[in-house]
Every structure is written in structure tokens, then in C-alpha cells.
Protein backbone atom coordinates (compact mmCIF):
# COMPACT_ATOMS: atom_id res chain seq x y z
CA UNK A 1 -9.71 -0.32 -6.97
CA UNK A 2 -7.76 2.78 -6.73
CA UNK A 3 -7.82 2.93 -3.14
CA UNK A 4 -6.25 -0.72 -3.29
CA UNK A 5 -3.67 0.17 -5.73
CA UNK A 6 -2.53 3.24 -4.21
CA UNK A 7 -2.48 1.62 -0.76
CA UNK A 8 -0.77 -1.84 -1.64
CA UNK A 9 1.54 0.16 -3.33
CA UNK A 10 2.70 2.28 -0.17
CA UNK A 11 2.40 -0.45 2.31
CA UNK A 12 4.58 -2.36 -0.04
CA UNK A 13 7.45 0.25 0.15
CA UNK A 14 7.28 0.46 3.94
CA UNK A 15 7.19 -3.23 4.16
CA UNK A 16 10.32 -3.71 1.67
CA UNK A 17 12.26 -1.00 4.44
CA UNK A 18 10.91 -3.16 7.27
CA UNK A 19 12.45 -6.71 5.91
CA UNK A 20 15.84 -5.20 3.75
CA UNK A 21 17.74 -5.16 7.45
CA UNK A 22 16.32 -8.59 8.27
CA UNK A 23 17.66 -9.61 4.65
CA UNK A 24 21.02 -8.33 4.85
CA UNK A 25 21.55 -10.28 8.26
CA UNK A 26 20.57 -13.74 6.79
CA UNK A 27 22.24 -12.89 3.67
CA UNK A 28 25.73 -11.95 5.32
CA UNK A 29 25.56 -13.77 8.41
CA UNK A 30 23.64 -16.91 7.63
CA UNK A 31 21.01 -16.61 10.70
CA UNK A 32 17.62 -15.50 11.32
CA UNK A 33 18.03 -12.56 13.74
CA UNK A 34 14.94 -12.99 15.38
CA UNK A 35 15.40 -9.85 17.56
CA UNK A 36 15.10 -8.29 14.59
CA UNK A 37 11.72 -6.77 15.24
CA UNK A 38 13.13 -5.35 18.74
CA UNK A 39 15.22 -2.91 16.56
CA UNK A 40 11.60 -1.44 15.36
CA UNK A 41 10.29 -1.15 18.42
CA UNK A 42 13.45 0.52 20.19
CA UNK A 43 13.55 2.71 17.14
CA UNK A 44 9.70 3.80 17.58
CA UNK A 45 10.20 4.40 21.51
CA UNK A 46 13.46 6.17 21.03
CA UNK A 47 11.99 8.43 19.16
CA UNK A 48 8.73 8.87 20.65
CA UNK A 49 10.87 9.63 24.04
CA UNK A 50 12.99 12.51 21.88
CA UNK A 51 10.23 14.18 20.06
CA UNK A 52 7.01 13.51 22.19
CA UNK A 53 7.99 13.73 25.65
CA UNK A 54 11.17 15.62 25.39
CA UNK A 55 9.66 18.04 22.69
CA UNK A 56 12.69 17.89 20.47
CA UNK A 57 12.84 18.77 16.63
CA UNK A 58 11.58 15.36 14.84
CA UNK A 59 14.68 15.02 12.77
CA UNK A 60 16.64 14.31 16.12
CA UNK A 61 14.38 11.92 17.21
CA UNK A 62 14.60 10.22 13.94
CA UNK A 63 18.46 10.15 14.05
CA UNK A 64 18.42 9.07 17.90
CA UNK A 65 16.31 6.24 17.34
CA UNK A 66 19.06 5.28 14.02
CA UNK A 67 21.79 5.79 16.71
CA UNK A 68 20.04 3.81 19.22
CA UNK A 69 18.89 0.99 16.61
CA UNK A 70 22.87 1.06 15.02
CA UNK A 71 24.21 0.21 18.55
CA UNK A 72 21.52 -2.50 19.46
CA UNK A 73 23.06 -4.06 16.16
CA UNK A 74 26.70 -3.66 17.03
CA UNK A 75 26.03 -4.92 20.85
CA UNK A 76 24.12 -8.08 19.56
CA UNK A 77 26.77 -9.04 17.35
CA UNK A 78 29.28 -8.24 20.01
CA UNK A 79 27.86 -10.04 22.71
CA UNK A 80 25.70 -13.27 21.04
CA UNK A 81 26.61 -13.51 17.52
CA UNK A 82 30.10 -13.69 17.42
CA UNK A 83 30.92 -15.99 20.38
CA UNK A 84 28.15 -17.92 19.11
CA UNK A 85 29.05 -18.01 15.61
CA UNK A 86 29.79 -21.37 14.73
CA UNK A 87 26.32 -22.48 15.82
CA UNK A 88 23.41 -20.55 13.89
CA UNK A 89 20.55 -22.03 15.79
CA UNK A 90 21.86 -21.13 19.45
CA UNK A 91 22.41 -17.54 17.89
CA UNK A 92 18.80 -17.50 16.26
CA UNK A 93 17.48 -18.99 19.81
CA UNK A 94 19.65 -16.31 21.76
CA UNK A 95 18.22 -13.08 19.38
CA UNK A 96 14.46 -14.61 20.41
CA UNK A 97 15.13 -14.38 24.06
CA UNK A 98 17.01 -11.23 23.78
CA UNK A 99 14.14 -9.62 21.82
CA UNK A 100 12.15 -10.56 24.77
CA UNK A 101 14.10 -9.14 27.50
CA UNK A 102 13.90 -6.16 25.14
CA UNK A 103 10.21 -6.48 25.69
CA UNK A 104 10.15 -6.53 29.65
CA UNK A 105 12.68 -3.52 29.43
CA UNK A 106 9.85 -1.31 27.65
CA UNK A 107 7.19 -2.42 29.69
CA UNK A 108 9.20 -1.19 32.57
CA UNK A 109 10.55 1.87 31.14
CA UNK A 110 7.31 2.91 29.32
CA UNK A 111 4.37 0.83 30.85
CA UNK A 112 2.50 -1.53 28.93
CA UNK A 113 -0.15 0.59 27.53
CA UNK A 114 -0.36 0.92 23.54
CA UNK A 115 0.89 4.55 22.49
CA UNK A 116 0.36 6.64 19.48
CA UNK A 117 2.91 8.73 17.89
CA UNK A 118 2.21 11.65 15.87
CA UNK A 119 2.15 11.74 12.62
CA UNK A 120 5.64 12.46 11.15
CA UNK A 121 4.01 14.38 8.49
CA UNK A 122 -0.19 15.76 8.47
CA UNK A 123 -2.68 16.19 6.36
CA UNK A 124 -4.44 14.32 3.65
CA UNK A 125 -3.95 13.79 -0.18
CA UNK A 126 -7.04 12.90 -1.97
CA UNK A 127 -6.47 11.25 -5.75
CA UNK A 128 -8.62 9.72 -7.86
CA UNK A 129 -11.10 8.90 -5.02
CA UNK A 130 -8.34 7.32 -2.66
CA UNK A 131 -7.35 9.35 0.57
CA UNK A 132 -3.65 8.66 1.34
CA UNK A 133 -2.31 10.36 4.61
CA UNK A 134 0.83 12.54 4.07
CA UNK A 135 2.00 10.48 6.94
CA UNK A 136 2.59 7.02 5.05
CA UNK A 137 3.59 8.98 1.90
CA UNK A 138 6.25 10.12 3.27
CA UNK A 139 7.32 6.46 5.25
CA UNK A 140 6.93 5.31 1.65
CA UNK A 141 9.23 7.98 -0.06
CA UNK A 142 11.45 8.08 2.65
CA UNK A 143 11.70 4.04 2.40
CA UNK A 144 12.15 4.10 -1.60
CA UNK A 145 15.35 6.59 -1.30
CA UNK A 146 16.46 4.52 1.72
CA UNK A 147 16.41 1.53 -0.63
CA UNK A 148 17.85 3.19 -3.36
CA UNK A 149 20.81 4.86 -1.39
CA UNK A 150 20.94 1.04 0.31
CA UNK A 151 21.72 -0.25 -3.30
CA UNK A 152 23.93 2.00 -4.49
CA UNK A 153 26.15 1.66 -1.08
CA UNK A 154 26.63 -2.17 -1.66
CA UNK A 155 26.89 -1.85 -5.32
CA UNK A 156 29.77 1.60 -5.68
CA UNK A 157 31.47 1.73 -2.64
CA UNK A 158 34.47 -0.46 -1.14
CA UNK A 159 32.10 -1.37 1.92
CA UNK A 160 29.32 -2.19 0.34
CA UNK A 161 31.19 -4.78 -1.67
CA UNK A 162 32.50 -6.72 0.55
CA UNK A 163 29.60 -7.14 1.92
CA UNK A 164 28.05 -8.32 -1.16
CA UNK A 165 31.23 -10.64 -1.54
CA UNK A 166 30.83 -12.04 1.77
CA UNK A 167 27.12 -12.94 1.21
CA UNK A 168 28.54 -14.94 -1.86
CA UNK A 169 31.50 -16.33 -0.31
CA UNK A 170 32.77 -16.20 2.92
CA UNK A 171 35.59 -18.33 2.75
CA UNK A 172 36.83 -17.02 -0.68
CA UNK A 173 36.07 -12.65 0.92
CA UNK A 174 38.33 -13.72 3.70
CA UNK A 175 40.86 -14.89 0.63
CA UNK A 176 41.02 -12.03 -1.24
CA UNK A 177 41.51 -9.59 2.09
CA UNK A 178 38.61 -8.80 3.06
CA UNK A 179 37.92 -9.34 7.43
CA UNK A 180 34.59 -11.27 7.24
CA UNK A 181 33.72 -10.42 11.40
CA UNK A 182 34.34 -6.81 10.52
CA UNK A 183 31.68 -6.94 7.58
CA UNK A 184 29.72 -9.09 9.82
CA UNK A 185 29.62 -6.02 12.65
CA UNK A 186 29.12 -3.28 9.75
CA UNK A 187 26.23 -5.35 8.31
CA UNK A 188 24.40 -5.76 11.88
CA UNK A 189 24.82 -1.83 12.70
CA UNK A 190 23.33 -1.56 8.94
CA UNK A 191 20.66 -3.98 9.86
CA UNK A 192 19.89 -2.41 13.09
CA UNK A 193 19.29 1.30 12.04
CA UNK A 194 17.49 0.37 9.24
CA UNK A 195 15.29 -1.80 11.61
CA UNK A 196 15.07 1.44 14.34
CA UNK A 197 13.56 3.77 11.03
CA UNK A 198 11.30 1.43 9.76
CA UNK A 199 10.20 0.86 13.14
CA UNK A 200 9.69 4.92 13.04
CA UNK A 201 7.23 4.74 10.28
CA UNK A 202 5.79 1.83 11.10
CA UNK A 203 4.75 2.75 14.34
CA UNK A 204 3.89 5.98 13.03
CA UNK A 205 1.65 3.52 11.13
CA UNK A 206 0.04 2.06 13.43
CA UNK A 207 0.61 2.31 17.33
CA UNK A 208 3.41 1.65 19.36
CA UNK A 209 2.97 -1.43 21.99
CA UNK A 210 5.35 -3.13 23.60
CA UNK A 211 4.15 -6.59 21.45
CA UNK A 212 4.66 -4.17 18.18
CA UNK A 213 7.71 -6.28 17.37
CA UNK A 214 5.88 -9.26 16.48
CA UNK A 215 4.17 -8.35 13.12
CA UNK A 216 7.10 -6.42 11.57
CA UNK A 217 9.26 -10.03 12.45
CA UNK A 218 6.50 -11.73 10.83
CA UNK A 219 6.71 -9.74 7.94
CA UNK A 220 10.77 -9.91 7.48
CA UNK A 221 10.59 -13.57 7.69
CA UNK A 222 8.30 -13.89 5.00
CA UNK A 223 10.04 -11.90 2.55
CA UNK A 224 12.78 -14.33 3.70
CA UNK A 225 11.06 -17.46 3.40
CA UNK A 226 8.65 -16.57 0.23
CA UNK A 227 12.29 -14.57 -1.57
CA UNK A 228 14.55 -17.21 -1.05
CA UNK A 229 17.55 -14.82 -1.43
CA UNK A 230 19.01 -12.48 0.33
CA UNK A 231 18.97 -9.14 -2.43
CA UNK A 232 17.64 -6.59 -1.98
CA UNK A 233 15.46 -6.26 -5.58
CA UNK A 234 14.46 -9.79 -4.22
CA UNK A 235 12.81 -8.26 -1.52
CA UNK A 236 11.20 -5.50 -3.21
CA UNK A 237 9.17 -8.40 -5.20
CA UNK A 238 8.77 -10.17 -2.18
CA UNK A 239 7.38 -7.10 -0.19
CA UNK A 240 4.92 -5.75 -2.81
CA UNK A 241 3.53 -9.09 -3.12
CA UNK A 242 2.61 -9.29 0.45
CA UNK A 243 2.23 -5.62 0.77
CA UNK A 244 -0.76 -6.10 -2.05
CA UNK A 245 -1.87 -9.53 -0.35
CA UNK A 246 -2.56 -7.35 2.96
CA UNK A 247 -4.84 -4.78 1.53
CA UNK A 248 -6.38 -7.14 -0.88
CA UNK A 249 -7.70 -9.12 1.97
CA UNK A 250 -8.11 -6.47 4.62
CA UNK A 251 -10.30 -4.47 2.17
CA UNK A 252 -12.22 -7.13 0.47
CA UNK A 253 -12.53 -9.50 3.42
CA UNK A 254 -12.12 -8.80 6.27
CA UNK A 255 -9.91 -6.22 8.29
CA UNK A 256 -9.15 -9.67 10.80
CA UNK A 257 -7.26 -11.09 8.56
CA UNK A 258 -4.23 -9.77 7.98
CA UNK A 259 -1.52 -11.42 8.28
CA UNK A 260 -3.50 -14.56 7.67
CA UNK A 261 -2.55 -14.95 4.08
CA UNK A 262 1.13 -13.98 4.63
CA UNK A 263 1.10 -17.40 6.76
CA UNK A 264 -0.29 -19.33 4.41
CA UNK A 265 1.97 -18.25 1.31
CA UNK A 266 5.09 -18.84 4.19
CA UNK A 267 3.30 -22.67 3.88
CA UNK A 268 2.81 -22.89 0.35
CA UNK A 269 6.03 -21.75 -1.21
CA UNK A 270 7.53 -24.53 2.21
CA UNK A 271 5.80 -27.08 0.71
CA UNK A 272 6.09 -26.66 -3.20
CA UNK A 273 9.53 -24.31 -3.54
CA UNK A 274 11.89 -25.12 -0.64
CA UNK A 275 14.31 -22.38 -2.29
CA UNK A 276 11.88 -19.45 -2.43
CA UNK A 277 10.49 -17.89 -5.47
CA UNK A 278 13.61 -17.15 -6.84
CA UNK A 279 16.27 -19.36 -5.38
CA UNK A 280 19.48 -18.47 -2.91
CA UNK A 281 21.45 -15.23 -4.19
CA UNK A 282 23.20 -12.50 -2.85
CA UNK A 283 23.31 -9.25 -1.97
């Protein structure tokens, strides 16, 4: 039981960092950026290249792959979502293709064989019977102060509320001076570095494939779908729930289905709460 606890409880926090970029994009822009998950993946092959073939301090390859994942965000927006604007599912459609182009490019660049990364932190941490890697610790910490600073940018600073007001109210932001298509561009270079350090740990986490976009996509539409709003406490909630659901049935079940249960919640709160769990809200 302590094993499950501990675990849901950092999966959870890595899985809330995974889906709060995904969030802020449907929140802001109205769209499911379903090249979201690409964002991960260049993240976790940027910095692979930079600290495991290059040799480079870790801390650069972390900030490359932010760099790289910021840019992917502002070029997307650039080049599909803003010509495309007035027509959500053509964008949506356009991010699914792009994502995988994005694909092809890694296979090409990097083969297709599954790669592991080292871990970003070693060694082992043994409490009350549970054995918790430093490795995921510190994806979890890292995620909870990424989180927190997230929060506390969209709540105190100019920025960060017109973002917020722009989730609310695009017609009445543009009103009261603020330039919605600039917030719009800030939000996806948000969106896409937090996507490229999530996809870090997560590969860190697991392995890095050229397919390793899938899951984490999965994942951020779920706390989508199962939320119903686009804040970010409502994705905390969202996150642990599934977070918990994973190890639950991973580690009482079977190992083969994860994911499984994720799905079916996606159906159940479809059928009986259109809305989400909480309704439609804002940043």
C-alpha cells in the first residue's frame, strides 16, 4: 500500500507537468493541439543529443530541449494555427499530421530503435518499504515547482493575466487592450517548453521511441476530457486521479493495462458529464 501511495503520488505530479501545456492551449486557444505530444518527444531527443552524445553538462541539455520545445510552439502557431484560426478542427487535423511528420523526422535523424536516457538523477530512496528512484523524485519535485512558478506567473504578473483573461473572454481581452494573437503565440511557446521538459522526465521515465508521443497525448487529453476546464488546479485533480488509476491497476492487475482505465473514464465521464468533472473554467 505504501509502494502505491508513494508511487501514484509521483506519477501524478509528472503527469499534471505532462497535460498543464496541453491545458493552457485548449484553454487559450480553443483547440486540441494534437502535436502536443511531439513537443515531449523533441524535448527528450534534444536533450539526449546535448547530454548523451555530445557529453554536455545536463542542465544545458535540459534548457536546449526548453529552447527547442519553445520554438516548435512559436513555429506551429506561426505557420498552422493562426492562418487557420477561424477553423479549430482543420487546426486540430493539421497539429495530428504535423506531429507525424515530426515522427518520420526522428526516425531519420535518430533511427527507429527505442533509446534510454540516463537517469537525470541516481540512486535509490527506500521508505517505509517502497523504493522510489531519485530519478522520478526529482521529475516530480521539479514538476511541483514548475506548477507552482506556472501559477503564480498567470496569477501576479501582467502576462500571465491576460492570458487568464483571454481564456475567459476573448472578445472582451481584445476590449480592454489586450492583443489576443500575441497571448495566443506567448501561450503556445509556454505550452511547448513545458511539453519539451516533461517530455525530459518522462522519457527519463521510461524510454525514448520515436512512437513515445502517443501515451503522453493520451494522457493530456484525458485530463482534458475527464477536467472539463482548462485551470491548472483542475488538472492537478485530474492528473492524480489518473496518476493513482495507473498504478492501482498496473500493480494490482496487471502491468498490460495501463492506460486501459484512463480510456474507459475518457468514456464514462462522455457519456454521463459532457462538461467534465468540474465544468468549463479558466485559467
Amino acid at each position: 500500500m505504501t509502494q502505491i501511495l508513494i508511487q501514484g503520488l509521483l506519477l501524478s505530479g509528472l503527469y499534471a507537468l505532462i497535460a498543464i501545456g496541453f491545458t493552457m492551449i485548449f484553454s487559450v486557444g480553443r483547440v486540441l493541439n494534437l502535436a502536443y505530444g511531439a513537443y515531449l518527444m523533441l524535448g527528450g531527443y534534444t536533450y539526449f543529443w546535448v547530454a548523451q552524445t555530445m557529453h554536455m553538462p545536463k542542465p544545458i541539455g535540459i534548457a536546449a530541449a526548453i529552447g527547442i520545445g519553445a520554438l516548435a510552439g512559436v513555429a506551429m502557431h506561426r505557420l498552422i494555427v493562426r492562418p487557420l484560426h477561424s477553423d479549430p478542427v482543420a487546426v486540430e487535423i493539421s497539429t495530428l499530421i504535423l506531429a507525424v511528420i515530426i515522427q518520420a523526422g526522428i526516425v531519420l535523424v535518430f533511427n527507429d530503435a527505442p533509446k534510454v536516457l540516463h537517469p537525470i538523477v541516481d540512486g535509490v530512496w527506500r521508505v517505509g518499504g517502497a523504493t522510489v528512484t531519485f530519478n522520478i523524485l526529482t521529475a516530480t519535485v521539479a514538476s511541483w515547482v514548475i506548477l507552482f512558478a506556472l501559477y503564480h506567473f498567470v496569477r501576479k504578473t501582467h502576462v500571465g493575466r491576460a492570458i487568464s483573461a483571454v481564456s475567459m473572454d476573448i472578445k472582451g481581452a481584445a476590449l480592454s487592450g489586450v492583443n489576443p494573437d500575441r497571448i495566443n503565440m506567448i501561450t503556445w511557446a509556454i505550452s511547448g517548453a513545458l511539453g519539451a521538459i516533461a517530455g525530459v522526465f518522462f522519457a527519463s521515465y521510461t524510454q525514448l521511441s520515436p512512437s513515445m508521443w502517443v501515451s503522453p497525448l493520451i494522457i493530456a487529453v484525458a485530463v482534458v476530457i475527464v477536467g472539463g476546464i482548462g485551470s491548472i488546479i483542475g488538472t492537478l485533480i485530474v492528473a492524480h486521479i489518473i496518476g493513482f488509476m495507473e498504478i492501482i491497476s498496473t500493480t494490482l492487475i496487471a502491468a498490460e493495462l495501463r492506460g486501459v482505465f484512463t480510456m474507459l473514464l475518457i468514456i464514462v465521464v462522455l457519456v454521463l458529464l459532457p462538461r467534465g468533472l468540474f465544468g468549463r473554467g479558466e485559467l
